[in-house]
N, C-alpha and C. Protein backbone atom coordinates (compact mmCIF):
# COMPACT_ATOMS: atom_id res chain seq x y z
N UNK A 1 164.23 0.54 -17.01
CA UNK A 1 163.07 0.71 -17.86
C UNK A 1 162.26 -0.58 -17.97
N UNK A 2 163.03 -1.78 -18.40
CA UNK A 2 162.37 -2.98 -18.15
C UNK A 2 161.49 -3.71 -17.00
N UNK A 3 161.89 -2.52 -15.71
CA UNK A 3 161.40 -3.07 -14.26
C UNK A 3 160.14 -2.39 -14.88
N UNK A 4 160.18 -1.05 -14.46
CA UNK A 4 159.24 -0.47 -14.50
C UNK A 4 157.70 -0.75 -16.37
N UNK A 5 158.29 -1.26 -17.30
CA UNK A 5 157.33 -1.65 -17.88
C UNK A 5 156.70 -2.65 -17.26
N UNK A 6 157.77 -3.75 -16.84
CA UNK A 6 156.64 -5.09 -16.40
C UNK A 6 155.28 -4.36 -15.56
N UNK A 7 155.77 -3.98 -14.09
CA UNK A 7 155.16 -3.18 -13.29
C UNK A 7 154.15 -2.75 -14.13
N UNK A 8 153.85 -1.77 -15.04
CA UNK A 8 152.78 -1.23 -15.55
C UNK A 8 151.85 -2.26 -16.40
N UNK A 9 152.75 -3.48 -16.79
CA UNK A 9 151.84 -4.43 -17.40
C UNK A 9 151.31 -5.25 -16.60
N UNK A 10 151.83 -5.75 -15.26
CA UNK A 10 150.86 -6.20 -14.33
C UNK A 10 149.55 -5.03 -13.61
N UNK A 11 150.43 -4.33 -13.30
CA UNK A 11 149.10 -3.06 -13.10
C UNK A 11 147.94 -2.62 -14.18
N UNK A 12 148.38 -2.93 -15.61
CA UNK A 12 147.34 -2.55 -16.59
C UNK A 12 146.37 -4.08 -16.51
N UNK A 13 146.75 -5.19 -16.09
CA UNK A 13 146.68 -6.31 -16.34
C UNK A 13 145.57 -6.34 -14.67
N UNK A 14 145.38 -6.05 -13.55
CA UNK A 14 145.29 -5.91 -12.77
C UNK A 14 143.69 -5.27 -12.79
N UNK A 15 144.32 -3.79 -13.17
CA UNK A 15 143.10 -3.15 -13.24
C UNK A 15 141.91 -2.89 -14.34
N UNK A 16 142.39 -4.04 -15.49
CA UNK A 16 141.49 -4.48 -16.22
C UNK A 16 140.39 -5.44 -15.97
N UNK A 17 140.80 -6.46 -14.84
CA UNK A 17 139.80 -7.11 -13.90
C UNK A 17 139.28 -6.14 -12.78
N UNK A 18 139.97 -4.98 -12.50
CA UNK A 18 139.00 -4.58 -11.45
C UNK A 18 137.84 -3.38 -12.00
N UNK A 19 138.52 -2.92 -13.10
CA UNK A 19 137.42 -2.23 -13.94
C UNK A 19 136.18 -3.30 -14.29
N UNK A 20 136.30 -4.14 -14.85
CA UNK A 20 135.40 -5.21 -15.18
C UNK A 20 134.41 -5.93 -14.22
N UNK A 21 135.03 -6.12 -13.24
CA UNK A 21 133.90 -6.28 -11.57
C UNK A 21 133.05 -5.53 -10.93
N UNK A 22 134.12 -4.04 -11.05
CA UNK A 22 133.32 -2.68 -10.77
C UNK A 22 131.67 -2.46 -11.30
N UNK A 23 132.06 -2.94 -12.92
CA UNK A 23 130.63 -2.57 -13.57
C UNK A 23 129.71 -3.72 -13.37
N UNK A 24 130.40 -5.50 -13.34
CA UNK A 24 129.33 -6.21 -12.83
C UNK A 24 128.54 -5.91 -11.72
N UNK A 25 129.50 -5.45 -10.61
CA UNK A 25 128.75 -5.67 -9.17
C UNK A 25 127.95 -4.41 -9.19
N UNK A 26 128.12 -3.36 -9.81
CA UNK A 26 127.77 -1.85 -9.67
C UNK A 26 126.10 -2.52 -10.61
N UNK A 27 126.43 -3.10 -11.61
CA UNK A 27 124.77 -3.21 -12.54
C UNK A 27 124.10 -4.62 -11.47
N UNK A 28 124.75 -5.31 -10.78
CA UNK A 28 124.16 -6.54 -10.45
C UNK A 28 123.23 -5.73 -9.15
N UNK A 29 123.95 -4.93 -8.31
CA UNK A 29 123.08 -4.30 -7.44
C UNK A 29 122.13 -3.11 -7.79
N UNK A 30 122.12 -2.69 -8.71
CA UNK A 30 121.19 -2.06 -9.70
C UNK A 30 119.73 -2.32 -9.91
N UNK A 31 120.14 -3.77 -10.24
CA UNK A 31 119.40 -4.53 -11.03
C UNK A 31 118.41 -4.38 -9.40
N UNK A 32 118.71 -4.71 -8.57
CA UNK A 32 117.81 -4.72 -7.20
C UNK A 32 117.31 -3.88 -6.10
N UNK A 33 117.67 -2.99 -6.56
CA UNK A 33 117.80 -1.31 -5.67
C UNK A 33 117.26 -0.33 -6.44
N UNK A 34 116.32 0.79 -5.58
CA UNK A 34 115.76 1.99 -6.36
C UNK A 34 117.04 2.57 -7.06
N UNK A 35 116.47 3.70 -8.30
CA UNK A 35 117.58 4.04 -9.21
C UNK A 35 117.31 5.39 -8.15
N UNK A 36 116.69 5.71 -7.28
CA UNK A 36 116.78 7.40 -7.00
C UNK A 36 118.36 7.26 -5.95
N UNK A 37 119.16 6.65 -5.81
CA UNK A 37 120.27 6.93 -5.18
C UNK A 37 121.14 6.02 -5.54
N UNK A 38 122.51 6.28 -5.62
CA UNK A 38 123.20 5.66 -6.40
C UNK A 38 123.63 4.13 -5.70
N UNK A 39 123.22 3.05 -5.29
CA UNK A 39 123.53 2.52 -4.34
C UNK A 39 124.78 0.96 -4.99
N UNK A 40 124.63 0.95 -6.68
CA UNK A 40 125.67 0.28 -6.76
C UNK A 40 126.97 0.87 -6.87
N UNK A 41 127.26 2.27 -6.78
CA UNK A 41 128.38 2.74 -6.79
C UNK A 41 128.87 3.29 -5.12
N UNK A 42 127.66 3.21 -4.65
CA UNK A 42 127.97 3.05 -2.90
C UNK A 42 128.47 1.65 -2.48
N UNK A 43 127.89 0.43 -3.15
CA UNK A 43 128.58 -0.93 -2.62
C UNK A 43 129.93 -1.01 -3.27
N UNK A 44 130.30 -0.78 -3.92
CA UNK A 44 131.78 -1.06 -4.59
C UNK A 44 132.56 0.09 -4.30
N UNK A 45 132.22 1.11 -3.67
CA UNK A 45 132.98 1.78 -2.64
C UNK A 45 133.51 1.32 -1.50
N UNK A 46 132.68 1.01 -0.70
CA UNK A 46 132.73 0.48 0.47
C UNK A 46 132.99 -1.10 0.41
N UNK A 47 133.11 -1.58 -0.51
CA UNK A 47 133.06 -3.01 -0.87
C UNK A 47 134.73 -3.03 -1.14
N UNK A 48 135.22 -2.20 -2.43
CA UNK A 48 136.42 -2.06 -2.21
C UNK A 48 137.50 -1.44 -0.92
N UNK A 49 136.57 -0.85 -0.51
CA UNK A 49 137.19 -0.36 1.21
C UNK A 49 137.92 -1.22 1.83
N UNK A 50 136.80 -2.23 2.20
CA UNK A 50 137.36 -3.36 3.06
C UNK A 50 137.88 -4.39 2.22
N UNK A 51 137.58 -4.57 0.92
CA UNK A 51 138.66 -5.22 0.28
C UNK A 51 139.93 -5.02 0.83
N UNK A 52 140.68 -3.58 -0.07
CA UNK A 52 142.01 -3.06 0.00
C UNK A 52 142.49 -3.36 1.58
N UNK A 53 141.63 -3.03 2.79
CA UNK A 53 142.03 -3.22 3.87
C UNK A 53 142.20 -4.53 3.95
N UNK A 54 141.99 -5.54 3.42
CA UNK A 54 142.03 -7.16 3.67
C UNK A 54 143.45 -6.88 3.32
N UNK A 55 143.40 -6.46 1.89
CA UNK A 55 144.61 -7.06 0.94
C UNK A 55 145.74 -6.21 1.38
N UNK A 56 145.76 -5.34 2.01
CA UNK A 56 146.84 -4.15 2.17
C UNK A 56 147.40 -4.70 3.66
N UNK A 57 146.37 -5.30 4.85
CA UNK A 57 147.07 -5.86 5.88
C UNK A 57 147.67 -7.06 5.55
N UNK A 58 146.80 -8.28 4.82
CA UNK A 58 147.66 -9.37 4.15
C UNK A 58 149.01 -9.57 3.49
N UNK A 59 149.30 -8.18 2.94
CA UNK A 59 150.15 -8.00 2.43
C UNK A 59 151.21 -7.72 3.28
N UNK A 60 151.39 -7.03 4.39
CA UNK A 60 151.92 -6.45 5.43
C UNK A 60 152.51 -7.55 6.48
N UNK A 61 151.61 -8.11 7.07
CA UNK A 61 151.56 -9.13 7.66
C UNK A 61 152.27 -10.99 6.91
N UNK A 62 151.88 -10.81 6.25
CA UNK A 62 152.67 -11.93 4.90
C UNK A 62 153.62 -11.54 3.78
N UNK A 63 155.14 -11.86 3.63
CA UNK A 63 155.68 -11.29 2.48
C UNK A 63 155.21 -11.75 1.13
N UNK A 64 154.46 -10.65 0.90
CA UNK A 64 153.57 -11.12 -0.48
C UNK A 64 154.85 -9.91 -1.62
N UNK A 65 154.95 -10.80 -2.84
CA UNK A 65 155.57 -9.86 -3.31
C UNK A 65 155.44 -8.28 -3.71
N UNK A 66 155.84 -7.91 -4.56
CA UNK A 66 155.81 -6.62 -4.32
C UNK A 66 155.06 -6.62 -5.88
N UNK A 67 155.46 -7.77 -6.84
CA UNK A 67 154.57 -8.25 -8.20
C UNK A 67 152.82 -8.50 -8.13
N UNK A 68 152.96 -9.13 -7.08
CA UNK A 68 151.46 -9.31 -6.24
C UNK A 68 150.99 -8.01 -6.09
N UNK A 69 151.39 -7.30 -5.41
CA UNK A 69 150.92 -6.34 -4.13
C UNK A 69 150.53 -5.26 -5.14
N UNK A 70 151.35 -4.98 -6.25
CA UNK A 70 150.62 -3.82 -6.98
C UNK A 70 149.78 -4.32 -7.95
N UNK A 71 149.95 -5.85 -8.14
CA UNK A 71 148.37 -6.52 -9.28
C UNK A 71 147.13 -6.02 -8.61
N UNK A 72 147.32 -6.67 -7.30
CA UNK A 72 146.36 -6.44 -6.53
C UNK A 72 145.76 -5.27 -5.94
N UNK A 73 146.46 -4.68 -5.16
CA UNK A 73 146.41 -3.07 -4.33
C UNK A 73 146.10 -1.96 -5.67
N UNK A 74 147.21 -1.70 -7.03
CA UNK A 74 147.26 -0.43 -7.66
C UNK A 74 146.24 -1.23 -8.71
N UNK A 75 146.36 -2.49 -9.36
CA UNK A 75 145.86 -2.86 -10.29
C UNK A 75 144.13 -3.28 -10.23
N UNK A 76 143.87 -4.22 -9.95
CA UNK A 76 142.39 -4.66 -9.55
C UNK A 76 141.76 -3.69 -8.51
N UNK A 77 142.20 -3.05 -7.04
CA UNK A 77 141.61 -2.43 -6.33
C UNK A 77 141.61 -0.78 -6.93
N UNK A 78 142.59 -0.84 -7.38
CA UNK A 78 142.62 0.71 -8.02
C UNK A 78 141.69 0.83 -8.92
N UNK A 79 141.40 0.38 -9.72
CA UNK A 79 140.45 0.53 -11.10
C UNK A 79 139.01 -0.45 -10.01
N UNK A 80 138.56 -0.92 -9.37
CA UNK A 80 137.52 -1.26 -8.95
C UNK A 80 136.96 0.15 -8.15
N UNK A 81 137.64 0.48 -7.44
CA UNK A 81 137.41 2.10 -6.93
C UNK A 81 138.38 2.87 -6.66
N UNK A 82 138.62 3.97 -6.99
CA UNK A 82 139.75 4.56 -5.78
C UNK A 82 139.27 5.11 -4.77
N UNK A 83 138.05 5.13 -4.30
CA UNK A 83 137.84 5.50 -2.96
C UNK A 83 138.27 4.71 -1.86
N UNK A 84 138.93 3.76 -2.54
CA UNK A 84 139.31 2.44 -1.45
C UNK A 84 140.89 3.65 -1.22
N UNK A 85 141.43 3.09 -2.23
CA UNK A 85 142.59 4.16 -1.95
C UNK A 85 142.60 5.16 -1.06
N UNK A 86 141.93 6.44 -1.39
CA UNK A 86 141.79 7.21 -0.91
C UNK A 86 141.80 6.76 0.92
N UNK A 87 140.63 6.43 0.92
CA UNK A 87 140.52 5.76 2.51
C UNK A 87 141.51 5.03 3.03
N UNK A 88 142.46 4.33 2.32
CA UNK A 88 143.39 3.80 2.86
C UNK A 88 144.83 4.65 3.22
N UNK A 89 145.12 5.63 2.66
CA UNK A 89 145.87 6.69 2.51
C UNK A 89 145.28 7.66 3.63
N UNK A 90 144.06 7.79 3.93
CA UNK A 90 143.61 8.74 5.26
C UNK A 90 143.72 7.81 6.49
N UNK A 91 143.87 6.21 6.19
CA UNK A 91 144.11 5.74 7.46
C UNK A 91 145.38 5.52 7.61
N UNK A 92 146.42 5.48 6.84
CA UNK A 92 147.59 5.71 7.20
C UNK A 92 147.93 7.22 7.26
N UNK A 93 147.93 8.31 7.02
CA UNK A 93 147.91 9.33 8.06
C UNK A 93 147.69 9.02 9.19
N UNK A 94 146.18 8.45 9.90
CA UNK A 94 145.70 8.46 10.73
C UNK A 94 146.71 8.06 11.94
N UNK A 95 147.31 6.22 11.16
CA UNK A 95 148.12 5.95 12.13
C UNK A 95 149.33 6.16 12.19
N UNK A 96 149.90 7.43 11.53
CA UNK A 96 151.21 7.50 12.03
C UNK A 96 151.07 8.88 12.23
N UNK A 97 149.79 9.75 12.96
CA UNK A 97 149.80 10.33 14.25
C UNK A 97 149.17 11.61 13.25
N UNK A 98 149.17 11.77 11.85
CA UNK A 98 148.58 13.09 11.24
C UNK A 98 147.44 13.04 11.44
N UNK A 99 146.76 13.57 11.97
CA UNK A 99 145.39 13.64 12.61
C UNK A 99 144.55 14.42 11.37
N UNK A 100 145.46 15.79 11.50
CA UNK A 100 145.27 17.19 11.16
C UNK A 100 145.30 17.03 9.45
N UNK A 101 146.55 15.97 8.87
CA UNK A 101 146.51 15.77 7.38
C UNK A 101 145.32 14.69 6.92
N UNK A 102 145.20 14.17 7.71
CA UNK A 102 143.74 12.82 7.27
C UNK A 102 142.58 13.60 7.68
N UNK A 103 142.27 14.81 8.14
CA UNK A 103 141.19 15.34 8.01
C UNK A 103 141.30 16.43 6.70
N UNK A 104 142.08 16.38 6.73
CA UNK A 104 142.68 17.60 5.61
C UNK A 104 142.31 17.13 3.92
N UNK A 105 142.43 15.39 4.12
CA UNK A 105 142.77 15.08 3.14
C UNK A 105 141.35 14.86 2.94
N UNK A 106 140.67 14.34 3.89
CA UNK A 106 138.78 14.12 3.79
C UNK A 106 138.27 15.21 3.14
N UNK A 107 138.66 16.25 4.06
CA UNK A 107 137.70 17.96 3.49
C UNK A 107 138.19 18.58 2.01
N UNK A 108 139.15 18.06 1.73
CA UNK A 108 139.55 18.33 0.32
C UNK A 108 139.22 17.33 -0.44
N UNK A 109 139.99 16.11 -0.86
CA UNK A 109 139.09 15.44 -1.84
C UNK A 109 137.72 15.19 -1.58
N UNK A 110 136.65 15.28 -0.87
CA UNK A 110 135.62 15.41 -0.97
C UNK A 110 134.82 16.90 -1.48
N UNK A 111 135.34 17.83 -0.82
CA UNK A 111 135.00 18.68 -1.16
C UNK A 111 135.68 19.72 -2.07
N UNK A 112 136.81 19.19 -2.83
CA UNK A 112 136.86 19.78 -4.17
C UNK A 112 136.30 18.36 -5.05
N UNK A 113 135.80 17.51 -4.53
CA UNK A 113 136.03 16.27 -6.14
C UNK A 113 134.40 16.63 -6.29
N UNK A 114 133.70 17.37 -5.41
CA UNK A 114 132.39 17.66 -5.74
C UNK A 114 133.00 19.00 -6.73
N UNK A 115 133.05 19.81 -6.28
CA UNK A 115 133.67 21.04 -6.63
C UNK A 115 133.70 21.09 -8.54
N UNK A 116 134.74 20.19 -8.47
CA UNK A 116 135.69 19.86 -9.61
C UNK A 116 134.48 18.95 -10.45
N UNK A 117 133.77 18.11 -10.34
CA UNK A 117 132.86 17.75 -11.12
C UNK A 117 131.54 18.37 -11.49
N UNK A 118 131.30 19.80 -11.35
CA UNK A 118 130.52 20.42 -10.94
C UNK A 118 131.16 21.56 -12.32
N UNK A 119 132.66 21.98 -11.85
CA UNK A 119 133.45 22.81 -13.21
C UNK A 119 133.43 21.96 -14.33
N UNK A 120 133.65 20.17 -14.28
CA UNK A 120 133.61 20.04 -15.76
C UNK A 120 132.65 19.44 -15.81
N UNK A 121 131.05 20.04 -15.35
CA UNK A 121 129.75 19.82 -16.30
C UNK A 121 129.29 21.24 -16.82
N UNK A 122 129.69 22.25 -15.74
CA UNK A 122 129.80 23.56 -16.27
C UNK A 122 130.77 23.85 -17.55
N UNK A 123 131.80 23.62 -17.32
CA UNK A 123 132.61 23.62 -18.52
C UNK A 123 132.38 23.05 -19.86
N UNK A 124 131.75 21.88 -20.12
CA UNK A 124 131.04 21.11 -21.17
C UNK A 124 129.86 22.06 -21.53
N UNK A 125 128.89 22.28 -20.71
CA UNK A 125 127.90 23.02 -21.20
C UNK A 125 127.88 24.22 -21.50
N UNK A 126 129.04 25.33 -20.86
CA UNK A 126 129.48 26.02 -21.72
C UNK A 126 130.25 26.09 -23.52
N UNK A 127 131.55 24.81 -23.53
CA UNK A 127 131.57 24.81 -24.53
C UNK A 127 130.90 24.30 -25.81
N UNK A 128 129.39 23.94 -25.32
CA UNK A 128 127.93 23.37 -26.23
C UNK A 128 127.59 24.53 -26.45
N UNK A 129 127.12 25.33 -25.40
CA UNK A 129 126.94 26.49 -25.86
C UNK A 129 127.60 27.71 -26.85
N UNK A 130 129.18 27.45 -26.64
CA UNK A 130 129.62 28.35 -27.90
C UNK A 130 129.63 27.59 -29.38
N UNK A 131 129.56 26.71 -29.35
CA UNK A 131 129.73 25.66 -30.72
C UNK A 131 128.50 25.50 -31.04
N UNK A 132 127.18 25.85 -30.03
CA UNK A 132 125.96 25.66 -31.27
C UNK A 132 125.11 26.96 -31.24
């Protein structure tokens, strides 16, 4: 029990800086880009992309601990985006030969996470509607 709290206190500890960067870099490119497309939540997508890929081969390649590896990887990169995740999880499918599950995994979380955010704005505005 004691392992696993630390673990969650470096990971809460982690992704309290990467929540916190998320919204700088997301308003700093804001601040300079038309509002008709979302383009600071496109850079810290893709920004965390190749992050996680830095930090996830660094990690691999160097015995970085395993205290490190989830500050960094679950904690700061996780809460900066999880689309980094995500993408990193379809490229490991990729390379250990699931072709068929890393496309699988594209056409579903993309196309239920539209899906699914779509039921809970429908769902909200339905329950406005019975309450007023």
């Amino acid at each position: 029990m004691e392992k696993i709290l630390k673990r969650i206190l470096i990971i809460a500890a982690g992704g309290s800086i990467g929540a916190v960067l998320r919204y700088l870099i997301s308003d700093i490119v804001y601040r300079f880009t038309s509002p008709t497309f979302p383009w600071g939540t496109l850079t810290v997508n893709l920004l965390g992309c190749y992050l996680i890929g830095l930090a996830w081969q660094y990690s691999e390649m160097y015995m970085v601990s395993t205290g490190t590896r989830i500050f960094v990887l679950t904690g700061i990169l996780g809460a900066f985006t999880t689309f980094s995740t995500f993408s990193l999880e379809t490229l490991t499918l990729l390379r250990d030969g699931e072709i068929k599950m890393a496309v699988l995994n594209q056409i579903v979380s993309v196309s239920f996470g539209l899906i699914l955010v779509i039921a809970g704005t429908l769902t909200v505005r339905s329950m406005h509607k019975m309450l007023h």
